[in-house]
N, C-alpha and C. Protein backbone atom coordinates (compact mmCIF):
# COMPACT_ATOMS: atom_id res chain seq x y z
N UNK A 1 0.84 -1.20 0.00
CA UNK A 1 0.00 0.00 0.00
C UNK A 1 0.87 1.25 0.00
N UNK A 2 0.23 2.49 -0.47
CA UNK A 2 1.12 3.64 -0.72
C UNK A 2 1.31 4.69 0.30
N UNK A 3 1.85 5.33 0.32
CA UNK A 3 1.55 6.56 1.71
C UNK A 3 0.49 7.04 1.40
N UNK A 4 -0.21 7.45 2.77
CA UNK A 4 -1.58 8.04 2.64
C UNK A 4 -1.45 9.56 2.34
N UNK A 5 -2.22 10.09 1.56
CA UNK A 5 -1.82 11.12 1.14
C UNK A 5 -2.45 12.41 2.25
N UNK A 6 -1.14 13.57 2.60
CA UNK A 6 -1.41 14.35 3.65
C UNK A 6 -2.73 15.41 3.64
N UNK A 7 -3.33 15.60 4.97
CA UNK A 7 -4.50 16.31 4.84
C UNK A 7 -4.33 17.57 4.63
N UNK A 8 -4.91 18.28 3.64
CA UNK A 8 -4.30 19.91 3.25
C UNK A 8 -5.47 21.05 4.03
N UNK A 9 -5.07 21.82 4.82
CA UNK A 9 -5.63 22.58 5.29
C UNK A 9 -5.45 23.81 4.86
N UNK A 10 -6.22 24.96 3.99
CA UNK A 10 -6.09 26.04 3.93
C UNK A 10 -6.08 27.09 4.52
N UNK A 11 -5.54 27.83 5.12
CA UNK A 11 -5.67 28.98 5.87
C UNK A 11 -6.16 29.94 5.09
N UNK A 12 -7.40 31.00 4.76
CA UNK A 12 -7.70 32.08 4.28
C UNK A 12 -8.20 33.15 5.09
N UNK A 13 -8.38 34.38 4.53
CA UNK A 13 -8.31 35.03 5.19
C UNK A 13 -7.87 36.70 4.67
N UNK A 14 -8.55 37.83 5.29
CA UNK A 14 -7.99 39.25 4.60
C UNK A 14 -6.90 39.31 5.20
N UNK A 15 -6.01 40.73 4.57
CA UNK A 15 -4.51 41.24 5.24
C UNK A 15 -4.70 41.24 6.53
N UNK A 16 -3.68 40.80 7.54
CA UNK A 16 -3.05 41.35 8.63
C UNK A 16 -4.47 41.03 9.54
N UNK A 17 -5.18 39.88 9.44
CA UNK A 17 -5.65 39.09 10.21
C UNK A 17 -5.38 38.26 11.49
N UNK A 18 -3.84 37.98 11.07
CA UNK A 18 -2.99 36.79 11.62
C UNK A 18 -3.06 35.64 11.41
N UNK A 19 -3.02 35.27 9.73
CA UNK A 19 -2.97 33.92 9.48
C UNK A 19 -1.91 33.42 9.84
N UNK A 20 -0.69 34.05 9.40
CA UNK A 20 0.73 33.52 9.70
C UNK A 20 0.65 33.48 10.78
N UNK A 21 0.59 34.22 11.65
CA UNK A 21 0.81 34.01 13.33
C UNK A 21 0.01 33.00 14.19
N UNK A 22 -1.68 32.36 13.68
CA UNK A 22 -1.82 31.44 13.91
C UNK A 22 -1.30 29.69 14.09
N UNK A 23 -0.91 30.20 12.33
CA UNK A 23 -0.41 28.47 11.49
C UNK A 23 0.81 28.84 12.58
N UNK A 24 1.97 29.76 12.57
CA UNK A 24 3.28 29.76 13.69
C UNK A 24 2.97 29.35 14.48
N UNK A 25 1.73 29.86 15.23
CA UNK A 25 1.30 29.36 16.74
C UNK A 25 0.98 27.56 17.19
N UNK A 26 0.55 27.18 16.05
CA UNK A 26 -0.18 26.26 16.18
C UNK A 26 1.39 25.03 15.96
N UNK A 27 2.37 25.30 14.89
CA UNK A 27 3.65 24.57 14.92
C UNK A 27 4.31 24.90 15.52
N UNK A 28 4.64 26.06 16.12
CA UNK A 28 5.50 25.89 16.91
C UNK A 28 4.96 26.12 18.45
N UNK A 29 4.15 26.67 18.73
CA UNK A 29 3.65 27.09 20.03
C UNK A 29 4.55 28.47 20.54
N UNK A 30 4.71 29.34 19.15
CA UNK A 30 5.66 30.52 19.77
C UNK A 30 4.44 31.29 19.09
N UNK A 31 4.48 32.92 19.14
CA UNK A 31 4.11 33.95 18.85
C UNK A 31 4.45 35.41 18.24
N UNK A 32 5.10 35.23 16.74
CA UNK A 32 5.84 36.28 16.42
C UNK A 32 4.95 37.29 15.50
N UNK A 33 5.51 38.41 15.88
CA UNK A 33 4.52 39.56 15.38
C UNK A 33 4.62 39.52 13.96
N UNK A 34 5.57 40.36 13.38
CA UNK A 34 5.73 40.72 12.55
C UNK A 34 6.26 39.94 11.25
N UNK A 35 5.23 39.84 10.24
CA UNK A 35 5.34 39.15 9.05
C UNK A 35 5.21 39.49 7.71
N UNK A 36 6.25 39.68 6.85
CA UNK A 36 5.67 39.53 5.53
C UNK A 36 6.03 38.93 4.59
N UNK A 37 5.25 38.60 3.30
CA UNK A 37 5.52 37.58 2.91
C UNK A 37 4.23 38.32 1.51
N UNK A 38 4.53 38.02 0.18
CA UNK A 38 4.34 38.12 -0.76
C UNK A 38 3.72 36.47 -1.69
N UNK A 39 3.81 35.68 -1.18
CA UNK A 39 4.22 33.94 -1.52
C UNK A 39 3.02 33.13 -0.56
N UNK A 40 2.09 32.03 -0.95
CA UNK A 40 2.08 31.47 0.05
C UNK A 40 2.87 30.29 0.73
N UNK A 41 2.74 30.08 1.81
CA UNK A 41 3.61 28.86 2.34
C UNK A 41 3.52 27.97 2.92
N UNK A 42 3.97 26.56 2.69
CA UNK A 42 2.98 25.70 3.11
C UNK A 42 3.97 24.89 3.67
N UNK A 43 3.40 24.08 4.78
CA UNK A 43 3.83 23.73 5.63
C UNK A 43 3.90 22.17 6.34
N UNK A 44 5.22 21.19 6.40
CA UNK A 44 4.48 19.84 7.18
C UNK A 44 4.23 19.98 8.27
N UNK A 45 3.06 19.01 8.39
CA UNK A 45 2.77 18.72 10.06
C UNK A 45 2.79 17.21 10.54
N UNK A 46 3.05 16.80 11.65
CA UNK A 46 2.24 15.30 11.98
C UNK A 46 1.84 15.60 13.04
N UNK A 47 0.83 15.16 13.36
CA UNK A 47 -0.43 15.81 14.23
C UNK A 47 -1.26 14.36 15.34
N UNK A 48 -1.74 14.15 15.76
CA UNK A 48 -2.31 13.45 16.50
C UNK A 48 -3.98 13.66 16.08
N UNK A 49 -4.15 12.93 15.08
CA UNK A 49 -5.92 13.47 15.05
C UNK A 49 -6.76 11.62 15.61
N UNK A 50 -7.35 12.31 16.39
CA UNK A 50 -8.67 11.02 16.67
C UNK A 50 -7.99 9.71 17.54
N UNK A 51 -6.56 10.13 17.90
CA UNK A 51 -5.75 8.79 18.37
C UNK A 51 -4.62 8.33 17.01
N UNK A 52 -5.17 8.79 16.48
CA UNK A 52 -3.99 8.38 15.08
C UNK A 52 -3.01 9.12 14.48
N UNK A 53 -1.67 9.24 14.33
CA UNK A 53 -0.80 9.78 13.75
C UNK A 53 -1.25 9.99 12.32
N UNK A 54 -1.11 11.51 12.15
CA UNK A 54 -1.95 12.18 11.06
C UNK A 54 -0.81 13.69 10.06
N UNK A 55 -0.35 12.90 8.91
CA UNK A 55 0.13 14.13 8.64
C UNK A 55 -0.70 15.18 7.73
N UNK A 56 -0.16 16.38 8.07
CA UNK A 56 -1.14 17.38 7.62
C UNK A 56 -0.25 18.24 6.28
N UNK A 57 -0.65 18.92 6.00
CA UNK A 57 -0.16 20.20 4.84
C UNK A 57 -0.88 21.05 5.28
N UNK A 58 -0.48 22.17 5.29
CA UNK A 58 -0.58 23.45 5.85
C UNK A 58 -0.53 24.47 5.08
N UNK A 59 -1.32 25.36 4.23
CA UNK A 59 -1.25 26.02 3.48
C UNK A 59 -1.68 27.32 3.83
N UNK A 60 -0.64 28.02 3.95
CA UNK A 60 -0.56 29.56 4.41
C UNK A 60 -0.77 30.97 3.77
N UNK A 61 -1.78 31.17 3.82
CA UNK A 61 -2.05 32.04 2.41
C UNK A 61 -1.43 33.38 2.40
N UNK A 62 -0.74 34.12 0.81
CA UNK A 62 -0.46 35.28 1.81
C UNK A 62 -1.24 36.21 1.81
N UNK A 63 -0.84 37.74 2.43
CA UNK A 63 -1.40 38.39 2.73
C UNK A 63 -2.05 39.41 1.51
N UNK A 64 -1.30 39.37 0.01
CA UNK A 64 -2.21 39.75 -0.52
C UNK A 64 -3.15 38.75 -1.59
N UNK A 65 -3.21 37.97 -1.36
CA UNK A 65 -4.36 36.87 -2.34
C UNK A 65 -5.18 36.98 -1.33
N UNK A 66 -6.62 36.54 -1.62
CA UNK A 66 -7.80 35.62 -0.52
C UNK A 66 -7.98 34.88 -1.81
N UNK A 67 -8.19 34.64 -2.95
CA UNK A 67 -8.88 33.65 -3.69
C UNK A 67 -8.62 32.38 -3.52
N UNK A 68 -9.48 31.84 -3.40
CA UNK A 68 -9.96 30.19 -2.94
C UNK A 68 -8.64 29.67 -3.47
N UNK A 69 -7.87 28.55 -2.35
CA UNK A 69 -7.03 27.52 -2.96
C UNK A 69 -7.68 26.02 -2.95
N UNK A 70 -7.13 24.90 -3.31
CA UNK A 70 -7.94 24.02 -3.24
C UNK A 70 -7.48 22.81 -1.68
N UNK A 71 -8.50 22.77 -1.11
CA UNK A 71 -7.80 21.92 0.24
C UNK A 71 -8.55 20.90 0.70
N UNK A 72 -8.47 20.26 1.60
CA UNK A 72 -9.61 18.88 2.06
C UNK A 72 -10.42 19.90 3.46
N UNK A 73 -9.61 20.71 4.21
CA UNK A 73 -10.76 21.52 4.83
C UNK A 73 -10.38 23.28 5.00
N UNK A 74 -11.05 23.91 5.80
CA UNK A 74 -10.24 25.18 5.75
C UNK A 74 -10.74 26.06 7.04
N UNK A 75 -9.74 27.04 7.10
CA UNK A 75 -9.98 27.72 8.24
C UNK A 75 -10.14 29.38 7.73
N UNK A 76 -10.77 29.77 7.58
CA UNK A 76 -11.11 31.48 7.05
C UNK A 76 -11.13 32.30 8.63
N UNK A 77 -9.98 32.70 8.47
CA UNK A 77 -9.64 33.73 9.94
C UNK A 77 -10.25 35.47 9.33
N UNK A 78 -10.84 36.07 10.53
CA UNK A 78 -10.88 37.52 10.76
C UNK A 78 -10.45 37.96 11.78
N UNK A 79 -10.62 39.15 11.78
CA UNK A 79 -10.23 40.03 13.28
C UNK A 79 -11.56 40.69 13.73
N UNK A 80 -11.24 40.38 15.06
CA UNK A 80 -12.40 40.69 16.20
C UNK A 80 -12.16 42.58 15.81
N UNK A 81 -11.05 42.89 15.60
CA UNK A 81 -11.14 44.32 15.93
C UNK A 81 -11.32 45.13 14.18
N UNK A 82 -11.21 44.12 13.42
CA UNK A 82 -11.78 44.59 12.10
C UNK A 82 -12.78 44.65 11.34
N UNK A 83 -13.90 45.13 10.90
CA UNK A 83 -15.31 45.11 10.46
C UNK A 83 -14.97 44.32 9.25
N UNK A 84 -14.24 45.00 8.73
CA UNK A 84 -13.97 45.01 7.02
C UNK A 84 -13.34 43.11 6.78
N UNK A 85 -12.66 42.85 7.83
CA UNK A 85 -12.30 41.71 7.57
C UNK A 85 -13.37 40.77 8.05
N UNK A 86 -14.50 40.66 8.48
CA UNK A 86 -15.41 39.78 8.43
C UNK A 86 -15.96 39.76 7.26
N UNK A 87 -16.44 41.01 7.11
CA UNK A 87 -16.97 40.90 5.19
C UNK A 87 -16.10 40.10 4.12
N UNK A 88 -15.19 40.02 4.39
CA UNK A 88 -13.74 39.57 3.20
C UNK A 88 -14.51 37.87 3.61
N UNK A 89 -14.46 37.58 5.00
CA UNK A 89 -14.91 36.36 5.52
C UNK A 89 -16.02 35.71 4.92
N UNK A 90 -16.82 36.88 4.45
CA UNK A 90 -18.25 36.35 4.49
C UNK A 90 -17.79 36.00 3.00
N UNK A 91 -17.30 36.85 2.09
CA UNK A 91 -17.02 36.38 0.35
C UNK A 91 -16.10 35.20 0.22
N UNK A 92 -15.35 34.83 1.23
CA UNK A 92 -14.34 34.03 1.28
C UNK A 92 -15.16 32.14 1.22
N UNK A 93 -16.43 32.37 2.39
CA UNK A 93 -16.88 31.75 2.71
C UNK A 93 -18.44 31.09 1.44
N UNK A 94 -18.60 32.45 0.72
CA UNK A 94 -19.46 31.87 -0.17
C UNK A 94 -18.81 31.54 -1.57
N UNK A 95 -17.87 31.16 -1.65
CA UNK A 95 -17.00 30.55 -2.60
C UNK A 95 -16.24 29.09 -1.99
N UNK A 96 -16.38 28.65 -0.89
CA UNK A 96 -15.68 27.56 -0.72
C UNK A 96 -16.53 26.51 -0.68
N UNK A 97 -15.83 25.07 -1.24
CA UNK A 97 -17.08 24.08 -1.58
C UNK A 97 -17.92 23.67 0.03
N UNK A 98 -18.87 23.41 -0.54
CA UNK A 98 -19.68 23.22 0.75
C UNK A 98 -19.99 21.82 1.34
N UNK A 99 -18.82 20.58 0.46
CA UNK A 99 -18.67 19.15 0.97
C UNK A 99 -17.53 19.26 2.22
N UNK A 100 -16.74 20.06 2.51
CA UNK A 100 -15.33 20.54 2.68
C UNK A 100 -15.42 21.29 4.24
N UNK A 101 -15.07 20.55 5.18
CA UNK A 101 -15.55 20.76 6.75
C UNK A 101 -14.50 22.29 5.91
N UNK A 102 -15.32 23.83 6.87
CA UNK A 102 -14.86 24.65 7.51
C UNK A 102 -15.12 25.29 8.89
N UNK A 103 -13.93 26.07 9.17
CA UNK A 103 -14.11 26.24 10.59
C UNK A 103 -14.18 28.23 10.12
N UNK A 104 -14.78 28.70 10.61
CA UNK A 104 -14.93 30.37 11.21
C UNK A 104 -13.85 31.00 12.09
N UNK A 105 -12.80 31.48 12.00
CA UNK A 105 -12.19 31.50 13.06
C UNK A 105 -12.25 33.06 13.50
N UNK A 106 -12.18 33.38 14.54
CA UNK A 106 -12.32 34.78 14.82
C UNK A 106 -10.83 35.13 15.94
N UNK A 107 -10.09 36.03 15.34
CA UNK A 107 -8.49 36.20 15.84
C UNK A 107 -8.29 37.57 16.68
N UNK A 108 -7.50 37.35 17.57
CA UNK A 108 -6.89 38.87 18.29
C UNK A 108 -8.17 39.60 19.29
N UNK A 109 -8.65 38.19 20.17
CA UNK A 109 -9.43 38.60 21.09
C UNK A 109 -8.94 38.77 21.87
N UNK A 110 -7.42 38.58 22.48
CA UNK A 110 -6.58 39.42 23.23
C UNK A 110 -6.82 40.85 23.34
N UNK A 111 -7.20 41.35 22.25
CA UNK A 111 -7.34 42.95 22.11
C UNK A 111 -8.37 43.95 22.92
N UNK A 112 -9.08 42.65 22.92
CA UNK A 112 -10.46 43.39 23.87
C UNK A 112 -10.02 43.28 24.78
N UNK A 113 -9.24 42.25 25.94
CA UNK A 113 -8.82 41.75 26.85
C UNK A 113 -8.18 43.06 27.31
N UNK A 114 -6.75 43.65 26.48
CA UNK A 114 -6.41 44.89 26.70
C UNK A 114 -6.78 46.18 26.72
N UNK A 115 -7.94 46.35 25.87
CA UNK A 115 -8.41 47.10 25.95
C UNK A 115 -9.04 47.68 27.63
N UNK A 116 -9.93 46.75 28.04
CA UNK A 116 -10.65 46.71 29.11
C UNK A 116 -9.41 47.50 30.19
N UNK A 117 -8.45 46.24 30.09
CA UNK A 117 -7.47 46.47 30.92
C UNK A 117 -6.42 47.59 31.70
N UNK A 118 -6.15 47.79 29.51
CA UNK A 118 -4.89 48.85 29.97
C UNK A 118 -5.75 50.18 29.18
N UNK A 119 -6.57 50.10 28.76
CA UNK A 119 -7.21 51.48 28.30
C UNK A 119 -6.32 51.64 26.52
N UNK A 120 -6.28 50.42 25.77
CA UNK A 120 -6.01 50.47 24.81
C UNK A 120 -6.91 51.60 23.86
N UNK A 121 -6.01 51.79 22.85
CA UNK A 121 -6.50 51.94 21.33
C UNK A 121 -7.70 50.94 20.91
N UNK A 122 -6.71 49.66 20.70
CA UNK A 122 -7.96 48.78 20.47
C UNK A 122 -8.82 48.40 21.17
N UNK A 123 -10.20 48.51 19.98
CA UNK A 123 -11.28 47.68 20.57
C UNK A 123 -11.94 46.52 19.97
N UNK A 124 -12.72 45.93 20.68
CA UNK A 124 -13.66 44.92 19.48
C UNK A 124 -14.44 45.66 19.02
N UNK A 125 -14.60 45.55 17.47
CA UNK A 125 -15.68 46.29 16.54
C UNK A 125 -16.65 45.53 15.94
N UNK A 126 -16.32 44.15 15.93
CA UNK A 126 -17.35 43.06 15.69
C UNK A 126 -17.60 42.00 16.66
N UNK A 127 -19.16 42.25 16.38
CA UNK A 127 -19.95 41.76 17.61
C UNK A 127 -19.87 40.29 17.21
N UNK A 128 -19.79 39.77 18.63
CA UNK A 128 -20.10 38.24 18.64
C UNK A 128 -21.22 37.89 17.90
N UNK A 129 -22.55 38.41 17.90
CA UNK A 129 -23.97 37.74 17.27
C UNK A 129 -23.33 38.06 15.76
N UNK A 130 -22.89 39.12 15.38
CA UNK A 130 -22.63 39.30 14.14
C UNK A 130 -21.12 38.07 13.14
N UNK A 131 -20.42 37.79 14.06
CA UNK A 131 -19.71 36.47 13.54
C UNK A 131 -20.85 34.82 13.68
N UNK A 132 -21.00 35.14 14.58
CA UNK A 132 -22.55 33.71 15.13
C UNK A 132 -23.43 33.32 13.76
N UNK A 133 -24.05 35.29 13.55
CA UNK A 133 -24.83 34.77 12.23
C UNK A 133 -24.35 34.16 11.33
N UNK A 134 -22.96 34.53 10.53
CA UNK A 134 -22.46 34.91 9.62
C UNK A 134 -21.53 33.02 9.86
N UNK A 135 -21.73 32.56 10.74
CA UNK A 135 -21.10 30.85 10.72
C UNK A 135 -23.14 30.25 10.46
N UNK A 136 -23.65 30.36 10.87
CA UNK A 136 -25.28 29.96 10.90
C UNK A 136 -24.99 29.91 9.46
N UNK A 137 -25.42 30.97 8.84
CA UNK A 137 -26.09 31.39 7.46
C UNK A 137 -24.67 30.59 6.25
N UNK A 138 -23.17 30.18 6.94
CA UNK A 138 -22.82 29.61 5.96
C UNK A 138 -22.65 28.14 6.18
N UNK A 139 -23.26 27.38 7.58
CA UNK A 139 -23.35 26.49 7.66
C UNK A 139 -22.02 25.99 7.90
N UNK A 140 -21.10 26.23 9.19
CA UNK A 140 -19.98 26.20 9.72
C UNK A 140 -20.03 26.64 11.06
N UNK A 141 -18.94 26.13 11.67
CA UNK A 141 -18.24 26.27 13.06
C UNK A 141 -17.43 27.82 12.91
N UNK A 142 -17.33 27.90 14.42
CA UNK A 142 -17.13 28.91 14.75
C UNK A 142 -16.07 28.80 15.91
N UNK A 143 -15.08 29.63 16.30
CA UNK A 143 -14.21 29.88 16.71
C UNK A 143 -13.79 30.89 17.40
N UNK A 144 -13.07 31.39 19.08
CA UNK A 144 -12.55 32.57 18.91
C UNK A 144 -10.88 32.32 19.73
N UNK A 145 -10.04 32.94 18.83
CA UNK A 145 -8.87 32.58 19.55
C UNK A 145 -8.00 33.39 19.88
N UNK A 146 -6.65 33.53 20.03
CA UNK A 146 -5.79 34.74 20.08
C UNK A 146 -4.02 34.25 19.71
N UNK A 147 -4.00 34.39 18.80
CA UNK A 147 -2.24 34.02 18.42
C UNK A 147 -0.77 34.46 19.30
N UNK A 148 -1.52 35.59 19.68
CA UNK A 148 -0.48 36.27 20.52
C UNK A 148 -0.21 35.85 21.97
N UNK A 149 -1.77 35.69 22.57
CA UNK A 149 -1.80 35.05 23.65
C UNK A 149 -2.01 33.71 24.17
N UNK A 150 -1.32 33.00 24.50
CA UNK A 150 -1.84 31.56 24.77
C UNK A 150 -2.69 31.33 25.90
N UNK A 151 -2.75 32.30 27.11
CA UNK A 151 -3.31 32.39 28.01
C UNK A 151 -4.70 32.79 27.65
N UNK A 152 -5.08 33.50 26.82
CA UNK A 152 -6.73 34.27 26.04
C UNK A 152 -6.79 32.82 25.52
N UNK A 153 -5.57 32.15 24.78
CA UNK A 153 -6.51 31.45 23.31
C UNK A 153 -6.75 29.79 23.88
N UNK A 154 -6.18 29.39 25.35
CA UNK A 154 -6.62 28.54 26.14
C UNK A 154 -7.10 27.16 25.05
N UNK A 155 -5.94 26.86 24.45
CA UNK A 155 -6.28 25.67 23.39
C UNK A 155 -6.93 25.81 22.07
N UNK A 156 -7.28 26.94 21.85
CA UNK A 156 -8.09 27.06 20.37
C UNK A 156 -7.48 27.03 19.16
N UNK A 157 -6.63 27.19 19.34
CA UNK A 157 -5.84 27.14 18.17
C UNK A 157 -5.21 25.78 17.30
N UNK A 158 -4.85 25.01 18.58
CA UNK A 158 -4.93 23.74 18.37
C UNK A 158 -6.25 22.97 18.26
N UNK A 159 -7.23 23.41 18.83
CA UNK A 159 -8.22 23.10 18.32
C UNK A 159 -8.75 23.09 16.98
N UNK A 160 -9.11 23.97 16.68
CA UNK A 160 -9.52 24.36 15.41
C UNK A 160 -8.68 23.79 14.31
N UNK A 161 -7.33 23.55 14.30
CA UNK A 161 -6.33 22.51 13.05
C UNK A 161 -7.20 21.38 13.55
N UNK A 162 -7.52 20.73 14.68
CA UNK A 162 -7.54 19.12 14.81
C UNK A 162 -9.01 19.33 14.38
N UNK A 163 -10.08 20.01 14.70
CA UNK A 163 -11.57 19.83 14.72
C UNK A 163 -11.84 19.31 12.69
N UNK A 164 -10.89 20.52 12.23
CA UNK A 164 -11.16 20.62 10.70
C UNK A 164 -10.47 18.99 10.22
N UNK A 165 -9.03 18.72 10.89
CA UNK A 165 -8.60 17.79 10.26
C UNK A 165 -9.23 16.83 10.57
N UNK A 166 -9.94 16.50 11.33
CA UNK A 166 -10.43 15.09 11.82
C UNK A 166 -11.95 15.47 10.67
N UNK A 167 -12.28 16.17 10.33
CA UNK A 167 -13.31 15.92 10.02
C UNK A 167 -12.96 15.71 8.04
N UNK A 168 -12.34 16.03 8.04
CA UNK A 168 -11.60 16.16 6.41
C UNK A 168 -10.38 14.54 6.47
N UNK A 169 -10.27 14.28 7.62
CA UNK A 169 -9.72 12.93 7.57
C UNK A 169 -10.56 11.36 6.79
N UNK A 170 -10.13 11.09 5.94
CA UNK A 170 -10.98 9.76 5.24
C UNK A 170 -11.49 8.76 6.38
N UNK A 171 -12.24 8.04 6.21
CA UNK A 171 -12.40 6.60 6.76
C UNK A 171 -12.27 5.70 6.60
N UNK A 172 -11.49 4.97 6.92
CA UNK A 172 -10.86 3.40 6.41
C UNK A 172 -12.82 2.73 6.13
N UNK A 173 -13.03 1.79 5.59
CA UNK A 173 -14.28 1.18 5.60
C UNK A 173 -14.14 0.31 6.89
N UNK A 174 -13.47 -0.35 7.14
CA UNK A 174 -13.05 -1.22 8.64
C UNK A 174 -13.84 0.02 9.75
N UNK A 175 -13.14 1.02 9.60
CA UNK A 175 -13.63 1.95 11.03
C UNK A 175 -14.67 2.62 10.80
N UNK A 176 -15.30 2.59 9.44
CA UNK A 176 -16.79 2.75 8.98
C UNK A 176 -18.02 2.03 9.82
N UNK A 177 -17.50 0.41 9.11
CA UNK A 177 -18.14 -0.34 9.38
C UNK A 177 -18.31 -1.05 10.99
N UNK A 178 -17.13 -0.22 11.63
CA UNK A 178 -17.12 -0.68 12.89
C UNK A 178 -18.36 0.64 13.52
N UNK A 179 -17.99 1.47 13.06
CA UNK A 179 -19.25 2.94 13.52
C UNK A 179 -20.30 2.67 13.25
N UNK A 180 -20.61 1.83 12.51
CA UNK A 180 -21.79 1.33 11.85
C UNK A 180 -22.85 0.54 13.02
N UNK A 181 -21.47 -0.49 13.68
CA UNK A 181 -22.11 -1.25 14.29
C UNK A 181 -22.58 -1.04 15.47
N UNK A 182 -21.54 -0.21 16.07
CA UNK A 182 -21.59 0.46 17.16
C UNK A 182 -22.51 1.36 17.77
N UNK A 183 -22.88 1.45 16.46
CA UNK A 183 -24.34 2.94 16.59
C UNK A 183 -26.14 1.79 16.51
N UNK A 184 -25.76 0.38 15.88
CA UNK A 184 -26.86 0.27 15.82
C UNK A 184 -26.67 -0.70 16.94
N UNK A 185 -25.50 -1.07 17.89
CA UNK A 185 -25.78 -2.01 18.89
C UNK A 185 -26.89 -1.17 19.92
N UNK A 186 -25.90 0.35 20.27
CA UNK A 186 -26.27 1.13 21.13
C UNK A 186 -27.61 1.87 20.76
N UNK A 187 -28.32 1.91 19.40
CA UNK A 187 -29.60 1.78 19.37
C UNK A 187 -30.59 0.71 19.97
N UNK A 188 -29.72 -0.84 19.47
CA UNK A 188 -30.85 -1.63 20.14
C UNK A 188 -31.21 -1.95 21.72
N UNK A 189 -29.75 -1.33 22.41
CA UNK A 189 -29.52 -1.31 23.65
C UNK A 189 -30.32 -0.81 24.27
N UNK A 190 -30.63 0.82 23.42
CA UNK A 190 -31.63 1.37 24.29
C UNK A 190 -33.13 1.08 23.75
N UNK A 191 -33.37 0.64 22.91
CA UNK A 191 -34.83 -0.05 22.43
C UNK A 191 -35.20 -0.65 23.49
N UNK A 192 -34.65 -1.96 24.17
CA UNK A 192 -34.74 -2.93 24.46
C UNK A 192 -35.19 -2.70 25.87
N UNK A 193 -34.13 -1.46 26.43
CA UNK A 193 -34.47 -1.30 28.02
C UNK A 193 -35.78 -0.12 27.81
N UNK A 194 -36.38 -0.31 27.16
CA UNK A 194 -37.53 0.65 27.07
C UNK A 194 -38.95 0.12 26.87
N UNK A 195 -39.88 0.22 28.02
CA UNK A 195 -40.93 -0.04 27.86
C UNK A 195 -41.84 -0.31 27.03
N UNK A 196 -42.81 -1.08 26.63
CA UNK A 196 -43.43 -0.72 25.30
C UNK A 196 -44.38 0.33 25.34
N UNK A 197 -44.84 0.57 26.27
CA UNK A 197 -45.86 2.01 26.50
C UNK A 197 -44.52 3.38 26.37
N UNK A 198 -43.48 3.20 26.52
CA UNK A 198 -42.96 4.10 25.92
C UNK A 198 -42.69 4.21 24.47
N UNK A 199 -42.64 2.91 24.24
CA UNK A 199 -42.07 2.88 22.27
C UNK A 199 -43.66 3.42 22.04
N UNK A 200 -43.36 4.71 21.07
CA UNK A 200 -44.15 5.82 20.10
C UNK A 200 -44.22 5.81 18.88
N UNK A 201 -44.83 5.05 18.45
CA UNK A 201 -45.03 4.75 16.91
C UNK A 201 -45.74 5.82 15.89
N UNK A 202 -45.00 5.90 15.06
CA UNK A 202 -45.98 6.68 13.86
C UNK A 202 -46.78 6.45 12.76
């Protein structure tokens, strides 16, 4: 048999979002500011998805393209403190195929954090209900994380690579057919311990 071929994750996303500083965050577990880059760049991973050693591809978009690349799932990042980059989100999002797990990600909620705090510049300018709708209406997950901070982003970041890859991960038919069974044992399981004045027929 051949090597299994690696799961490609796209990162998209408007300028100065923090795609790069995510995908950094997420391989290396560091946090560097300042990036540029003209090119996109893509990246190995081996990852731990579902219990199974899982390699990934990592595709880093840069900062001036958003047009759709082609991937098995994807992550379309904005900024909490940018209006304009949710909209980019929302066009980003009605162009990507809709067989193709995506995740919503919403970046640099650290900012509000400081804000509150130290009496920042920044603020949040987009409302939570307004990212909420905008995952509803495209039929996707949703996300909020922080690249900079690991303490704000409390696992999300790693989250959001594993949620997309596991779901863009194939299924052997063996572990199909084992889900298969599993779901209709634990159906009949609970049939069985159930009354017949409870079984509700239509």
């Amino acid at each position: 048999m051949g090597a299994k071929r690696p799961i490609r994750i796209v990162v998209l996303g408007a300028p100065k979002v923090g795609k790069t500083a995510i995908t950094v965050r997420y391989l290396t577990h560091r946090f560097i500011g300042e990036y540029s880059s003209r090119t996109d760049a893509v990246y190995k991973h081996t990852a731990n998805i579902g219990g199974e050693k899982t390699e990934l591809e990592i595709l880093d978009t840069c900062k001036s393209s958003m047009e759709r690349r082609e991937g098995d799932g994807y992550l379309v990042v904005f900024s909490v403190t940018e209006p304009s980059s949710l909209a980019a989100a929302a066009g980003i999002l009605a162009g990507l195929p809709q067989a193709r797990p995506v995740l919503l990600l919403a970046n640099k909620i650290d900012l509000e954090h400081a804000r509150k705090i130290n009496y920042s510049s920044f603020h949040r300018s987009v409302s939570l209900r307004a990212a909420l709708e905008l995952s509803v209406v495209a039929g996707c997950s949703y996300l909020e994380v922080s690249a900079s901070s690991s303490a704000m982003d409390r696992g999300g970041i790693p989250l959001a690579f594993a949620a997309v890859a596991s779901k863009a991960k194939p299924v052997s038919p063996l572990r199909a057919a084992i889900r298969a069974l599993a779901a209709l044992l634990s159906y009949r399981k609970v049939y069985h311990h159930r009354r017949p004045s409870e079984v509700k027929w239509k």
